[in-house]
Every structure is written in C-alpha cells, then in structure tokens.
PDB file of N, CA and C in Angstrom:
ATOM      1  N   UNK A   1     -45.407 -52.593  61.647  1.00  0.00           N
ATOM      2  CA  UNK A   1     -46.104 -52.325  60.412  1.00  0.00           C
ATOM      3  C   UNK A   1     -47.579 -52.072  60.742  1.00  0.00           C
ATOM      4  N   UNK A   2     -48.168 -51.058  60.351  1.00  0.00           N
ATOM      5  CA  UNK A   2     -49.752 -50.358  60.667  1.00  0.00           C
ATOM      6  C   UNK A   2     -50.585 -51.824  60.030  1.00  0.00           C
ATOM      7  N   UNK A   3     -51.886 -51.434  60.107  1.00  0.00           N
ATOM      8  CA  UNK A   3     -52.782 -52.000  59.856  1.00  0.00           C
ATOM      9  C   UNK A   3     -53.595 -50.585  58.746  1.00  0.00           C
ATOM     10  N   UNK A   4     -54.100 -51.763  57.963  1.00  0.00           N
ATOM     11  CA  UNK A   4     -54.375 -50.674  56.196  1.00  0.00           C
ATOM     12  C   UNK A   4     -55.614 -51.149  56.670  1.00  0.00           C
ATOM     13  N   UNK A   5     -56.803 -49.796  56.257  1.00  0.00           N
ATOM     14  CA  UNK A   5     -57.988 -49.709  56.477  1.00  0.00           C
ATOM     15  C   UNK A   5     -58.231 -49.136  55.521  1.00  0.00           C
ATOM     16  N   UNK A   6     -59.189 -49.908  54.234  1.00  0.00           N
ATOM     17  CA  UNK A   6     -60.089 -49.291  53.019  1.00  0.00           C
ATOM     18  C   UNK A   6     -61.685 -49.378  53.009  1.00  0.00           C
ATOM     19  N   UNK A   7     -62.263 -48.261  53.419  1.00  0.00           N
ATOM     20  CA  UNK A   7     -63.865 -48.206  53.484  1.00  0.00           C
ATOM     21  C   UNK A   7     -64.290 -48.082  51.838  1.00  0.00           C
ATOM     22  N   UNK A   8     -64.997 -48.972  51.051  1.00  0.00           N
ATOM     23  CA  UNK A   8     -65.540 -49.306  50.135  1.00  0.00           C
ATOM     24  C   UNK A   8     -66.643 -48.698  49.828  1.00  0.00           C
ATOM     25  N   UNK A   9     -67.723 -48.239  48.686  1.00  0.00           N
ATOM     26  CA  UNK A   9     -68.972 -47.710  48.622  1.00  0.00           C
ATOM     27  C   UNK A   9     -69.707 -46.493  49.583  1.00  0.00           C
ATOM     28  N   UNK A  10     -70.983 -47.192  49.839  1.00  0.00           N
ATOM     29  CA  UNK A  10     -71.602 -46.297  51.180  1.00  0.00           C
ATOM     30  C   UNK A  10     -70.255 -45.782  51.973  1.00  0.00           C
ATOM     31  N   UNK A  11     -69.703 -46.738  52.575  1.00  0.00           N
ATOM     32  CA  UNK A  11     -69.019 -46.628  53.883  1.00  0.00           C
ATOM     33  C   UNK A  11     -67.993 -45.598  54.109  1.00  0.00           C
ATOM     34  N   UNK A  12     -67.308 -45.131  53.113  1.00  0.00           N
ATOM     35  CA  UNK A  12     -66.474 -44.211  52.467  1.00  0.00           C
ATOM     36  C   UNK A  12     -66.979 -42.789  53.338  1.00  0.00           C
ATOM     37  N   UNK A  13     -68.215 -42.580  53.818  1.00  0.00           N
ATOM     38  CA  UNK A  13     -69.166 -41.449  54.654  1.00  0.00           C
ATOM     39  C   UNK A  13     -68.789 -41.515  56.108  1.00  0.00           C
ATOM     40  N   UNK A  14     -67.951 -42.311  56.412  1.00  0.00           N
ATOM     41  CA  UNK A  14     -67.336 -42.516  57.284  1.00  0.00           C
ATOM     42  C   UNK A  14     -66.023 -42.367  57.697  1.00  0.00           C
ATOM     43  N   UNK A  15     -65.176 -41.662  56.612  1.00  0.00           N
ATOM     44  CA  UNK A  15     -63.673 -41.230  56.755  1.00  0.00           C
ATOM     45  C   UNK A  15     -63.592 -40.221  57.275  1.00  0.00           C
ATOM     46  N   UNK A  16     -64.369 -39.275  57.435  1.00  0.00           N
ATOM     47  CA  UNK A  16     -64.506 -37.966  58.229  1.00  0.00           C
ATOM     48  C   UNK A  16     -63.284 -37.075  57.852  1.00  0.00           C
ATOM     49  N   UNK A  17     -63.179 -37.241  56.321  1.00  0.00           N
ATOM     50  CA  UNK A  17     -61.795 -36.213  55.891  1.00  0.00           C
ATOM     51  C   UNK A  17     -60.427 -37.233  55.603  1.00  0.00           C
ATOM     52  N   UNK A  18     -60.777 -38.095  56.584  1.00  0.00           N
ATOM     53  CA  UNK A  18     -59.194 -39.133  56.377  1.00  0.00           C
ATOM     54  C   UNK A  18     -58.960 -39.402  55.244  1.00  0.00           C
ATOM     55  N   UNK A  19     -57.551 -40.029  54.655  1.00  0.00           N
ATOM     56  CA  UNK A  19     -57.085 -40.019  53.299  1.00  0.00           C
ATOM     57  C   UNK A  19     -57.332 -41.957  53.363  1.00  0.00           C
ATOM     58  N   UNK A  20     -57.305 -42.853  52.524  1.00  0.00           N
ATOM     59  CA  UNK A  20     -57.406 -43.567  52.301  1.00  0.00           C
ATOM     60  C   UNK A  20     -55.987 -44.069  51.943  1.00  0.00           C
ATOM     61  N   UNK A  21     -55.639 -44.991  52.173  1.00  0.00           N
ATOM     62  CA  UNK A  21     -55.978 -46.503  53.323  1.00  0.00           C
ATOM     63  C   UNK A  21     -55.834 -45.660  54.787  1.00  0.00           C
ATOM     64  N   UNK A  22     -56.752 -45.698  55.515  1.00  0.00           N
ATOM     65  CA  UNK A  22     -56.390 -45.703  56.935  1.00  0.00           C
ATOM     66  C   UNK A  22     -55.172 -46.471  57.436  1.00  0.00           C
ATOM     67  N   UNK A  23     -53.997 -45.572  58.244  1.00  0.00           N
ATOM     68  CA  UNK A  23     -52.847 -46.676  58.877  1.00  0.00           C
ATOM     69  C   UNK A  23     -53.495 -46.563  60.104  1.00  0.00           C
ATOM     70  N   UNK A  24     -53.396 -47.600  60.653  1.00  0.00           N
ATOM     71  CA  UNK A  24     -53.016 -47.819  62.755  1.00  0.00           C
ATOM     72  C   UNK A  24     -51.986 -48.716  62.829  1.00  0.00           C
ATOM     73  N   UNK A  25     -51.185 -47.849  63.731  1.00  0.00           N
ATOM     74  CA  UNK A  25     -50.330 -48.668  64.749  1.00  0.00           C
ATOM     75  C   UNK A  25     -50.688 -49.579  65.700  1.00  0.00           C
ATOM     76  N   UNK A  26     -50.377 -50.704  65.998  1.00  0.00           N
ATOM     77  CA  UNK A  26     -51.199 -51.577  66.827  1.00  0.00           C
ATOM     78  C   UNK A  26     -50.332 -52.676  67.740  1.00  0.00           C
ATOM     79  N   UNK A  27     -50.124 -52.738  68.851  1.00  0.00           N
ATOM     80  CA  UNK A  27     -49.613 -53.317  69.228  1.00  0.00           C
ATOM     81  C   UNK A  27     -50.237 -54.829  69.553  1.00  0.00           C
ATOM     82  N   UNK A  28     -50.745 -55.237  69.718  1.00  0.00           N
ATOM     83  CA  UNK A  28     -51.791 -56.487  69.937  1.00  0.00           C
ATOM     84  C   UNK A  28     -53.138 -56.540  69.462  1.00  0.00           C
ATOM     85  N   UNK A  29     -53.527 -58.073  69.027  1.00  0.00           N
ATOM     86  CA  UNK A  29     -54.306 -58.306  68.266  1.00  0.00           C
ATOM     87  C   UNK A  29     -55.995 -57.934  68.684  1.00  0.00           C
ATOM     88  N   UNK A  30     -56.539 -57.526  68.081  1.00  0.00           N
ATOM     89  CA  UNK A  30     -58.146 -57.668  68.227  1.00  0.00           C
ATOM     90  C   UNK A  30     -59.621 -58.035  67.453  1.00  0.00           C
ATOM     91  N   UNK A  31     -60.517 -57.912  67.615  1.00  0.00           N
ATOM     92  CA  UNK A  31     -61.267 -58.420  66.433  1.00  0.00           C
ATOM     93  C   UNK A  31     -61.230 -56.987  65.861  1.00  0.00           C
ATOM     94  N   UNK A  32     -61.974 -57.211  64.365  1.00  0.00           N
ATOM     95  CA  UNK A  32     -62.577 -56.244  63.474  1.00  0.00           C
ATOM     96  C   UNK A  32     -63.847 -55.486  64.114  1.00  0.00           C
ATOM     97  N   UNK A  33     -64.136 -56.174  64.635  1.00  0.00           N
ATOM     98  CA  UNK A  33     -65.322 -55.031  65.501  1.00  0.00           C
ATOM     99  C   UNK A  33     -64.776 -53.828  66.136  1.00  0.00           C
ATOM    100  N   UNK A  34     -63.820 -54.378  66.809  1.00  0.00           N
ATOM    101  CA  UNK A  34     -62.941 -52.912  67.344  1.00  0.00           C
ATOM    102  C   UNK A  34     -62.825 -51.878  66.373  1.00  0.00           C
ATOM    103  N   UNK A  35     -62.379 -51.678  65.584  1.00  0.00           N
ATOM    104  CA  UNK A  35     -61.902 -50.846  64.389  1.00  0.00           C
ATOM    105  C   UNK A  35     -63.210 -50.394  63.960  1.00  0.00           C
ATOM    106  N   UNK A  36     -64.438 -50.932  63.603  1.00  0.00           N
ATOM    107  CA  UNK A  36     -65.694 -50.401  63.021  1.00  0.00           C
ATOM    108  C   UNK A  36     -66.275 -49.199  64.387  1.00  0.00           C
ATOM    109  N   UNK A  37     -65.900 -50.016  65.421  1.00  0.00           N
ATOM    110  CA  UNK A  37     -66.538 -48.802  66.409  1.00  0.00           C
ATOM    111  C   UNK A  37     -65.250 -47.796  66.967  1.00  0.00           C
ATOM    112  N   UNK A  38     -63.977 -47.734  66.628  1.00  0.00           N
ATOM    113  CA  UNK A  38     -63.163 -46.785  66.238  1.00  0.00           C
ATOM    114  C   UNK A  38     -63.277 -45.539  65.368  1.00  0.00           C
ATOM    115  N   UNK A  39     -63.921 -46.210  64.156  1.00  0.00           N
ATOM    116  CA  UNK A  39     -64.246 -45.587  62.881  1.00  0.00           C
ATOM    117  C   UNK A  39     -65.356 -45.185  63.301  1.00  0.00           C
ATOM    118  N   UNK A  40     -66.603 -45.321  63.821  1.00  0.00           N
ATOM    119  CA  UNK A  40     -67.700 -45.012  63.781  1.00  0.00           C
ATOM    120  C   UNK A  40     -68.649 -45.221  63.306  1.00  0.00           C
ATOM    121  N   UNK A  41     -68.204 -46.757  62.587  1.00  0.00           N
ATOM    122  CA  UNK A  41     -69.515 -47.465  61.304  1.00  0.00           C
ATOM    123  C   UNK A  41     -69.798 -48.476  62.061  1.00  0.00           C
ATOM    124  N   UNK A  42     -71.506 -48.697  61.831  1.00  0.00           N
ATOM    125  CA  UNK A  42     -72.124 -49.187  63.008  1.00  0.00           C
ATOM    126  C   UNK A  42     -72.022 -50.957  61.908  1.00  0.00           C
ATOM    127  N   UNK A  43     -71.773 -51.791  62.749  1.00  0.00           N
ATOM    128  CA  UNK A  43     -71.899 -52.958  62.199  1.00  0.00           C
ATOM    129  C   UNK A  43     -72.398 -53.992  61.204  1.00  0.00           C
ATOM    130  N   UNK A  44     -73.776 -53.269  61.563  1.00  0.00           N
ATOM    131  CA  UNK A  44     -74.953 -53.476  60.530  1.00  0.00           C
ATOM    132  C   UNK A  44     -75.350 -53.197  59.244  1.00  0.00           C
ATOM    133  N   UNK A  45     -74.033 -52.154  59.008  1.00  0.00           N
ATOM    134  CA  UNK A  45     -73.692 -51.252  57.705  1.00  0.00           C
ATOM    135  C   UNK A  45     -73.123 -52.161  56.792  1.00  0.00           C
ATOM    136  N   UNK A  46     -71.957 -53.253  57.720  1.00  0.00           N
ATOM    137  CA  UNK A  46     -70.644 -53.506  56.638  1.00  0.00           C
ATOM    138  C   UNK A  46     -71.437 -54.862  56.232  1.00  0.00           C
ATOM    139  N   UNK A  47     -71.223 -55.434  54.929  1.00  0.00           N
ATOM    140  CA  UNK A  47     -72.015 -56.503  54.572  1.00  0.00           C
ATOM    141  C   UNK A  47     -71.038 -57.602  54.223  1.00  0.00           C
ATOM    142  N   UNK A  48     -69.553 -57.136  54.158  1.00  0.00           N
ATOM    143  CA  UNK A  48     -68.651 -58.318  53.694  1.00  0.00           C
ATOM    144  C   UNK A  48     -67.059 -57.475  54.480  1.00  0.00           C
ATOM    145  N   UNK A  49     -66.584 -58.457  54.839  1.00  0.00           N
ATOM    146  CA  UNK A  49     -65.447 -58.147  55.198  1.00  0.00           C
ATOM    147  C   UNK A  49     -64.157 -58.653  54.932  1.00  0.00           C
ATOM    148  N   UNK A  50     -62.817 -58.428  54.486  1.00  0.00           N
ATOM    149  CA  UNK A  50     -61.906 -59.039  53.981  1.00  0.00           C
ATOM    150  C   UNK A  50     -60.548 -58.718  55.181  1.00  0.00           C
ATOM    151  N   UNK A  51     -59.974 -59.190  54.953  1.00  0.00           N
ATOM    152  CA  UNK A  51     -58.832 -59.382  55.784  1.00  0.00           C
ATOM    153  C   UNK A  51     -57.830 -59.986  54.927  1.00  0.00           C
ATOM    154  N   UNK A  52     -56.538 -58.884  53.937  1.00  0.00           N
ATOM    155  CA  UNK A  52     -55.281 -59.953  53.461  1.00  0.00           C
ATOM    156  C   UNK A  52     -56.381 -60.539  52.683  1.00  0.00           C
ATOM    157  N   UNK A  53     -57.401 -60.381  51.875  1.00  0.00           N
ATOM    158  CA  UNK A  53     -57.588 -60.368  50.399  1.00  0.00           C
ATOM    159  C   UNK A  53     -58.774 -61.590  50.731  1.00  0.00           C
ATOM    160  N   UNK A  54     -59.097 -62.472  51.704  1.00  0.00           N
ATOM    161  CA  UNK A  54     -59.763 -63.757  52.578  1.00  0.00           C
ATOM    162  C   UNK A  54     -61.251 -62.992  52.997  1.00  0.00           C
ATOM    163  N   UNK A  55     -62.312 -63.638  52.927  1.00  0.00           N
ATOM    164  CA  UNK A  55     -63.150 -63.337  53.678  1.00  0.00           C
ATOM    165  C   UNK A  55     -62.897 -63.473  55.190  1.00  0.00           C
ATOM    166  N   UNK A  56     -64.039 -62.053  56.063  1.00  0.00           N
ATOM    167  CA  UNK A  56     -63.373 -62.385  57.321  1.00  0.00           C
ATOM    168  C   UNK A  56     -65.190 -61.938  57.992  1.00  0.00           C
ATOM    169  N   UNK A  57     -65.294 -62.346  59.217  1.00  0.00           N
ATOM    170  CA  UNK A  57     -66.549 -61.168  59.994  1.00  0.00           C
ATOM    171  C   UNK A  57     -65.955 -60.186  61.049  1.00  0.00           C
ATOM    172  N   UNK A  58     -66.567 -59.809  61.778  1.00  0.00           N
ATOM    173  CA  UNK A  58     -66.777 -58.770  63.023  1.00  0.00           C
ATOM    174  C   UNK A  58     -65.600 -59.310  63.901  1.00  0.00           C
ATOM    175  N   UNK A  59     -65.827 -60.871  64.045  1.00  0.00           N
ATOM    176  CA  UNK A  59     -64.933 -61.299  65.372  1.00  0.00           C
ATOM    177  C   UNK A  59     -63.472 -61.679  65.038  1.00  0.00           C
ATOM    178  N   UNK A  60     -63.258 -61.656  63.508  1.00  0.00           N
ATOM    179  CA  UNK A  60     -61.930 -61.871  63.535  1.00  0.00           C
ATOM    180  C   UNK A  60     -61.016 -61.197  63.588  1.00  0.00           C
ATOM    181  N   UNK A  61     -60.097 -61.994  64.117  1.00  0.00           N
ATOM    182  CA  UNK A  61     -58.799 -60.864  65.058  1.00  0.00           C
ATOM    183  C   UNK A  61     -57.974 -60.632  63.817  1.00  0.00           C
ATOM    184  N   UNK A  62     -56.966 -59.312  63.981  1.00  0.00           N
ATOM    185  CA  UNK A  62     -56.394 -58.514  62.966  1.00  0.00           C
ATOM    186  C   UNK A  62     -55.415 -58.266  63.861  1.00  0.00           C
ATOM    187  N   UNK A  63     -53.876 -58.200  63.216  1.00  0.00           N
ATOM    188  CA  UNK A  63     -52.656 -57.802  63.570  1.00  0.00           C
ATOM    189  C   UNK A  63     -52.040 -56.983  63.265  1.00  0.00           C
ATOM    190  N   UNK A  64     -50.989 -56.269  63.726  1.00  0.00           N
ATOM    191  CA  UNK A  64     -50.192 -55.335  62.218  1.00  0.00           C
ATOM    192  C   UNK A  64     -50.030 -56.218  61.291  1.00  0.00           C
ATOM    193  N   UNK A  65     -49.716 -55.547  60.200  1.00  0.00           N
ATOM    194  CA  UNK A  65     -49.228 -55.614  59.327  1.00  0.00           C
ATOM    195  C   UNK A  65     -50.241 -55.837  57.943  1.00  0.00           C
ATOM    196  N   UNK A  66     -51.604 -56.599  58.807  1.00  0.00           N
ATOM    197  CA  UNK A  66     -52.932 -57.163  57.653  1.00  0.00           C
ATOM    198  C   UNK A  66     -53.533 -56.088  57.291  1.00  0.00           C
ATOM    199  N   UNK A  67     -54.191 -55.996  56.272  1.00  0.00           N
ATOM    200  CA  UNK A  67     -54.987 -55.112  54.912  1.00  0.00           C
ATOM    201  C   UNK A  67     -56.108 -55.668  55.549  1.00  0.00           C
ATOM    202  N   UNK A  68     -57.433 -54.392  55.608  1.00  0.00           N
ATOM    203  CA  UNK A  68     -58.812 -54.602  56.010  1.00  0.00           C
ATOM    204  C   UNK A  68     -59.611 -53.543  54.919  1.00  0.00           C
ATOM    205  N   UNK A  69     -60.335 -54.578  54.392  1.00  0.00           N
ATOM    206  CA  UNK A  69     -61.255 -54.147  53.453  1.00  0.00           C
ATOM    207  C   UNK A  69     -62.727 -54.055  53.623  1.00  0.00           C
ATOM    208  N   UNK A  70     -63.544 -52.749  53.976  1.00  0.00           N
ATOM    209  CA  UNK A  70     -64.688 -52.968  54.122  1.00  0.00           C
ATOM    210  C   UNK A  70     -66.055 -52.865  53.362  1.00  0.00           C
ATOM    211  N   UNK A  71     -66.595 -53.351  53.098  1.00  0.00           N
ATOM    212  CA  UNK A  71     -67.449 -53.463  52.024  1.00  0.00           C
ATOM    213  C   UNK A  71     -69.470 -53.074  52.551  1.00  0.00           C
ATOM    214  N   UNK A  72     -69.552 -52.531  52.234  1.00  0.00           N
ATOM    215  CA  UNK A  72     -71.618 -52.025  52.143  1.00  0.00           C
ATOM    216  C   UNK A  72     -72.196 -52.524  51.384  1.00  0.00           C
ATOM    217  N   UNK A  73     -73.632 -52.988  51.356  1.00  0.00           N
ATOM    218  CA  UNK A  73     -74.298 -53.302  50.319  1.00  0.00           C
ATOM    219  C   UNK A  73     -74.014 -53.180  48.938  1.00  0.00           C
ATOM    220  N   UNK A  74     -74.081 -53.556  47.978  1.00  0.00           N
ATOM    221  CA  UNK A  74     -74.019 -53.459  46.440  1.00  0.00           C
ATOM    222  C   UNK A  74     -75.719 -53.557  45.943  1.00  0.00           C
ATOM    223  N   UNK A  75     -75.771 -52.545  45.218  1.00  0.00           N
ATOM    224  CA  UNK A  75     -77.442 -52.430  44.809  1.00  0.00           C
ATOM    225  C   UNK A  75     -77.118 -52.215  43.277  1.00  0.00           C
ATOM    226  N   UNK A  76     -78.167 -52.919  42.798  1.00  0.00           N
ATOM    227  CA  UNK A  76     -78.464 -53.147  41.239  1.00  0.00           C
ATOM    228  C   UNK A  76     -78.275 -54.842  40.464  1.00  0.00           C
ATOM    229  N   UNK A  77     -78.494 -54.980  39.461  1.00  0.00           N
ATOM    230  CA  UNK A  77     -77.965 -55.617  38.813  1.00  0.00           C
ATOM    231  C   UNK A  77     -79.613 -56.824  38.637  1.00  0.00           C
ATOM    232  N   UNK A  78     -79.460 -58.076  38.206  1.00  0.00           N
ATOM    233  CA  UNK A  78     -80.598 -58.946  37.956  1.00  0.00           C
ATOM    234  C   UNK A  78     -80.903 -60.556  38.601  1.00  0.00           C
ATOM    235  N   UNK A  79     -81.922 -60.361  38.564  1.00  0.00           N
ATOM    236  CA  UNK A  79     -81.674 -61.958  39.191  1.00  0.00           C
ATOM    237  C   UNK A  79     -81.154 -63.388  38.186  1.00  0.00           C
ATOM    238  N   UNK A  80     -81.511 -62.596  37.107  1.00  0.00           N
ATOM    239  CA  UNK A  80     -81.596 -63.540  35.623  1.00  0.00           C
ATOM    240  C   UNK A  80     -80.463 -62.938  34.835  1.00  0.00           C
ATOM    241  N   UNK A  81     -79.544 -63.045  35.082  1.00  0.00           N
ATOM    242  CA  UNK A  81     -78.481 -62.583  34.100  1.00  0.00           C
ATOM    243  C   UNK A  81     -78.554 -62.485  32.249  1.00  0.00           C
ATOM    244  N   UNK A  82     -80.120 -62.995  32.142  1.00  0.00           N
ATOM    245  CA  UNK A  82     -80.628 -63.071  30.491  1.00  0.00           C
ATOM    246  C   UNK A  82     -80.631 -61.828  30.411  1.00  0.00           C
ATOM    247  N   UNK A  83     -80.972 -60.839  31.390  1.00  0.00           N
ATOM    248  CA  UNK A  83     -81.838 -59.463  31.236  1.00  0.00           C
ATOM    249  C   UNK A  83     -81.394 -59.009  30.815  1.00  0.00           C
TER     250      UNK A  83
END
C-alpha cells in the first residue's frame, strides 16, 4: 500500500504538475525529511506536519500505507478574537 502525500497552502507550488494525493511505493521505513527533499520543499517551509491524522516532525519515520499531510504557514486572523 503507497504512502499518500497532500501538500497544503503555499506548498501546493511544489507539485510540479502532480495530481494530488501523491502515491509512493515504499518498501522500508524512513523519516519525513526524506520525502520533503524528494519533493523539493525545503524544510523550513513546512510549519506542521501530520502523519495518519497525529502530529508528526521532519524525523518521524513513515511506512506504507500512512497519509502525510503537509502544512505552510497560515497568515491572517487576530490576536484578540473580540476583533
């Protein structure tokens, strides 16, 4: 079973044409860093990472079959929710 790859917001500038969810075939486990420098999104970009619906970072390892969700900054909104 592939590994599902969804680039979120900004990051989406980074599919280079690909259709969304990214599949990979994968035979053994690695971190999420692998996959960002696969893709070509530099680290410093992604601001939250999910793994199977869980927060995850850079170093956690991913198998077939897990859902990877990547997420960019979110801009807007208030500090004071009165506003």
């Amino acid at each position: 079973m592939p590994l599902r790859i969804r680039l979120h917001g900004n990051l989406r500038k980074y599919l280079g044409g690909r259709q969304e969810p990214i599949s990979l075939d994968v035979a053994v486990s690695f971190p999420l860093r692998y996959i960002l420098s696969q893709l070509g999104v530099p680290e410093g970009e992604v601001w939250t990472f999910s793994v199977n619906g869980g927060l995850a970072d850079a170093t956690t390892e991913v198998v077939s079959g897990d859902e990877i969700d990547l997420f960019g900054p979110v801009a807007g909104g208030s500090l004071n929710p009165a506003q």
